[in-house]
Protein backbone atom coordinates (compact mmCIF):
# COMPACT_ATOMS: atom_id res chain seq x y z
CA UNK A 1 -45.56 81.40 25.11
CA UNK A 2 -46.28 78.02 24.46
CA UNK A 3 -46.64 75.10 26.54
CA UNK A 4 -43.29 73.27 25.59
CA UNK A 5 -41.22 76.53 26.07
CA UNK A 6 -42.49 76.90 29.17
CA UNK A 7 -41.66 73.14 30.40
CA UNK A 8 -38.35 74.01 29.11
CA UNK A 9 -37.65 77.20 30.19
CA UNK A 10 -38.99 76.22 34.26
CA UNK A 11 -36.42 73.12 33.88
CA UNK A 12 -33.41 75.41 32.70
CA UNK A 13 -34.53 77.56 35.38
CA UNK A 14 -34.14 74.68 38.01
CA UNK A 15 -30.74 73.27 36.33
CA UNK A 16 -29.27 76.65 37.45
CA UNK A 17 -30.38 77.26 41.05
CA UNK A 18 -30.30 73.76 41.67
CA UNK A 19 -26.36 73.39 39.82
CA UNK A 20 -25.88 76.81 42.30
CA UNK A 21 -26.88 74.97 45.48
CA UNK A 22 -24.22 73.27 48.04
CA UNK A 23 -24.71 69.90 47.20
CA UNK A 24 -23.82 68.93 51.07
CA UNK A 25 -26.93 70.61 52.30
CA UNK A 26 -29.46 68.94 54.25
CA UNK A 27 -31.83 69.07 51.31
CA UNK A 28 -29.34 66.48 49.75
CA UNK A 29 -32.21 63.72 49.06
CA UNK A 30 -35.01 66.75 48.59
CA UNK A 31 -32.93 68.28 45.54
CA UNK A 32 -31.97 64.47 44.12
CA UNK A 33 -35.86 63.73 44.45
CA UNK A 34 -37.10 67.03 42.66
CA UNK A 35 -34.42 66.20 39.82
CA UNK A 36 -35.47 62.31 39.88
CA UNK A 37 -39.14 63.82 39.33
CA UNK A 38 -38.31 66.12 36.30
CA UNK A 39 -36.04 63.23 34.76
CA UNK A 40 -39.04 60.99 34.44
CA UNK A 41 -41.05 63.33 32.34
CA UNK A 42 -38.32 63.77 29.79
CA UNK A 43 -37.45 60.35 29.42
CA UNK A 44 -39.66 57.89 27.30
CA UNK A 45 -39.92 53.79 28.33
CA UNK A 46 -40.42 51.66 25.61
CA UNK A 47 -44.29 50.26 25.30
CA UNK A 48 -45.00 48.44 28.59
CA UNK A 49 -47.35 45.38 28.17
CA UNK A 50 -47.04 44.24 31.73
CA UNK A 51 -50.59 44.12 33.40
CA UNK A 52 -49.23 46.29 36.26
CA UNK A 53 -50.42 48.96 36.95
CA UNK A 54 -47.00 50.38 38.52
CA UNK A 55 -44.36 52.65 37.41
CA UNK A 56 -41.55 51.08 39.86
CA UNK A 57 -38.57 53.32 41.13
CA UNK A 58 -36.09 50.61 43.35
CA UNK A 59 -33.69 51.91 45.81
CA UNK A 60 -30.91 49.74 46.74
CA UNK A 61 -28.53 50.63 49.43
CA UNK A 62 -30.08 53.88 50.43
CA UNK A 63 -33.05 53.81 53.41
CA UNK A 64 -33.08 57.88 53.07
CA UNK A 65 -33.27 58.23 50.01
CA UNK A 66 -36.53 54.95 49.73
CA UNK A 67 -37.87 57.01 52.78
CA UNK A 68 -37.69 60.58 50.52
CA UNK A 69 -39.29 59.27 47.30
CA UNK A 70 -41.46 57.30 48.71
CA UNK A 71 -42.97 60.36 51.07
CA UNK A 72 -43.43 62.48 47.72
CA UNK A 73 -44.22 60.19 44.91
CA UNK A 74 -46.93 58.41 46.31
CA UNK A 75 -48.54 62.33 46.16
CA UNK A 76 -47.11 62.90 42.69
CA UNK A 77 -49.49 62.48 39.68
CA UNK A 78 -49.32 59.43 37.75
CA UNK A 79 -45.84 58.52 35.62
CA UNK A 80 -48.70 57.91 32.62
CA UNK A 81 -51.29 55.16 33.36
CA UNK A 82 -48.52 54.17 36.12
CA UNK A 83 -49.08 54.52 39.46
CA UNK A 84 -45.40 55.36 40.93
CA UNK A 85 -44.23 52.55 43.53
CA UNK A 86 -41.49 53.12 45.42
CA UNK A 87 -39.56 49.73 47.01
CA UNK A 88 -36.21 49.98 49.00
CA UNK A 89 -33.69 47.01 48.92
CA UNK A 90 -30.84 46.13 51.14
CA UNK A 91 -28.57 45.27 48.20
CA UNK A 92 -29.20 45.78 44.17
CA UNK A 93 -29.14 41.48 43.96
CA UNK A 94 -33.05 41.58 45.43
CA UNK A 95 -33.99 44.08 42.55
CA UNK A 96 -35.95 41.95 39.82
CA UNK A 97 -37.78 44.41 37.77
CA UNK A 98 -38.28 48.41 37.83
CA UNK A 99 -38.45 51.33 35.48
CA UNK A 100 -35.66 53.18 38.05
CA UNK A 101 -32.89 51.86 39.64
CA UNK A 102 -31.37 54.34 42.37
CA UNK A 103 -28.24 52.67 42.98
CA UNK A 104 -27.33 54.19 46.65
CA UNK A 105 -23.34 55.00 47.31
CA UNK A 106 -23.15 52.29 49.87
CA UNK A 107 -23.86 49.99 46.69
CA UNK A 108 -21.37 51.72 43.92
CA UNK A 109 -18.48 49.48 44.81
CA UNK A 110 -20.64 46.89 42.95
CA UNK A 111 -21.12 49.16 39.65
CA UNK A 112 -20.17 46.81 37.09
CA UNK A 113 -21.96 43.62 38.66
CA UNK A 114 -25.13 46.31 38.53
CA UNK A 115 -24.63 46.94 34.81
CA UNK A 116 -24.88 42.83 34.03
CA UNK A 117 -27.62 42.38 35.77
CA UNK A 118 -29.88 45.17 34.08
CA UNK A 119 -27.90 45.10 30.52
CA UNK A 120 -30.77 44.32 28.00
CA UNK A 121 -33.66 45.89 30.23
CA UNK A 122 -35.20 48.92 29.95
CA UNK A 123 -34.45 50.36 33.24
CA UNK A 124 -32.92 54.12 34.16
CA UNK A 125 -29.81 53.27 35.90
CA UNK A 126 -29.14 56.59 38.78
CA UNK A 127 -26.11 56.84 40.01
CA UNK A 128 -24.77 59.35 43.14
CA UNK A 129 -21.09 58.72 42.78
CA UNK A 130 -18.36 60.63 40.96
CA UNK A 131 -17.26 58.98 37.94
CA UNK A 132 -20.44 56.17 37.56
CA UNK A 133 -21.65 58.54 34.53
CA UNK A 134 -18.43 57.68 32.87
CA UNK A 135 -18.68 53.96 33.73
CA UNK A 136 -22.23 53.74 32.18
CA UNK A 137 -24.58 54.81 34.61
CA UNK A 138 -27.97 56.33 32.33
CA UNK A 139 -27.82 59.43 35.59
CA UNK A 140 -25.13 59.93 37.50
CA UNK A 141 -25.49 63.02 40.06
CA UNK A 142 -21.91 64.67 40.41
CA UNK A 143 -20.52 67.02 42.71
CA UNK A 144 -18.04 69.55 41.09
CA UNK A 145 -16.84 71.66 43.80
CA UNK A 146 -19.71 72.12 46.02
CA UNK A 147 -22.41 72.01 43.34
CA UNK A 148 -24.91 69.21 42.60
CA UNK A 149 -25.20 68.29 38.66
CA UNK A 150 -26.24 65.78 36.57
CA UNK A 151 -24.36 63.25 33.90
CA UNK A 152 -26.56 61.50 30.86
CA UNK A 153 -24.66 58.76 29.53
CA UNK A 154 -26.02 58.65 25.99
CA UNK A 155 -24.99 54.96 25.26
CA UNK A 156 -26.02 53.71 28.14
CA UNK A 157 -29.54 54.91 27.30
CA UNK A 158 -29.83 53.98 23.96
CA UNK A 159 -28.80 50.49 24.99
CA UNK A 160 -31.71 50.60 27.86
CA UNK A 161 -33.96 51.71 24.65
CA UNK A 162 -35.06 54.90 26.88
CA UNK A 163 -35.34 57.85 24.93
CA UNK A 164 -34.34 61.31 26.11
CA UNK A 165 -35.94 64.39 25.12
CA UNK A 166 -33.98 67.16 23.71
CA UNK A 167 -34.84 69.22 26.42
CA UNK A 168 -33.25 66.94 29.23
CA UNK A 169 -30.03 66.65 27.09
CA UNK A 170 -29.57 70.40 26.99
CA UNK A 171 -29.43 70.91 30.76
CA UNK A 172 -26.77 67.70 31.15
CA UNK A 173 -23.30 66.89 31.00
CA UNK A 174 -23.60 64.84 28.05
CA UNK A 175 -21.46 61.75 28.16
C-alpha cells in the first residue's frame, strides 16, 4: 500500500472514531488539538517569504485550549521549515499575524468583526461554534447530537489562498 493511501486511510480512520466520540468529554481540547494537527498537513499556505522561522497558531479567547496546543506542538515535528509557535490572546483585536487563528467561543459573538480583520490574509480561520462554518469560518468544529465534526468552508479558503487537499475535503462537511 502506498504511502498516500495510508495517510488517507489513518485520517478516515480518525474522522470516524473521533465523529463517534461525545464531543462533551473531558478530552474536548485533546480531540480539537489532534484534529487541529492533521488539518495542518492537508492544508497548503501560500509561499511564505517572512524571515521567521515560525509557523504561528493564535488563540484568542480560549486559555485551555493556548494551554493544550501549546503543551503538544512545541513536541510536534516541524509545520515545514516552521517551527510551530503557539501565542494565546485575551481578545482576537491583539492578533496581528498567524498562519491559525483559533477563534475561542467566548470570542464568536465578534465573528464578523474577525472576518474584516483577516479578509485578504492567508490565515486558517477555526471556529468551535455551531453555525460559524456557515458564516465563513475556513474550520468550524460542530456538534450534531453529541458528536464532534468538522465544517470546511470552501470559499472562505479559496479567498485565504489556502489550499485543501482532496483528502481533507473527503472527511468534511463541505460548505
Amino acid at each position: 500500500m502506498n504511502y498516500s493511501r495510508k495517510i488517507f486511510l489513518t485520517l478516515i480512520l480518525m474522522a470516524i472514531s473521533w465523529s463517534i466520540l461525545p464531543a462533551q468529554t473531558s478530552n474536548r481540547y485533546e480531540i480539537r488539538k489532534m484534529f487541529m494537527y492533521h488539518f495542518f498537513k492537508y492544508i497548503e499556505w501560500p509561499d511564505d517569504n517572512s524571515a521567521s522561522g515560525e509557523f504561528v497558531i493564535a488563540v484568542a479567547g480560549d486559555d485551555q485550549m493556548a494551554q493544550v496546543l501549546s503543551k503538544n506542538f512545541n513536541s510536534f515535528k516541524r509545520h515545514g521549515k516552521k517551527k510551530y509557535v503557539v501565542r494565546s490572546y485575551d481578545s482576537f483585536e491583539q492578533v496581528k499575524d498567524c498562519h491559525v487563528l483559533f477563534l475561542g467561543r467566548s470570542q464568536s459573538k465578534y465573528f464578523e468583526d474577525v472576518k474584516g480583520q483577516f479578509e485578504g490574509k492567508s490565515t486558517l480561520l477555526i471556529t468551535d461554534r455551531n453555525g460559524l462554518g456557515d458564516k465563513g469560518s475556513c474550520i468550524n468544529f460542530k456538534e450534531q447530537g453529541n458528536k464532534l465534526q468538522f465544517e470546511l468552508n470552501v470559499s472562505s479558503l479559496d479567498k485565504a489562498k489556502l489550499k485543501v487537499a482532496g483528502q481533507l475535503r473527503q472527511v468534511a462537511i463541505l460548505i
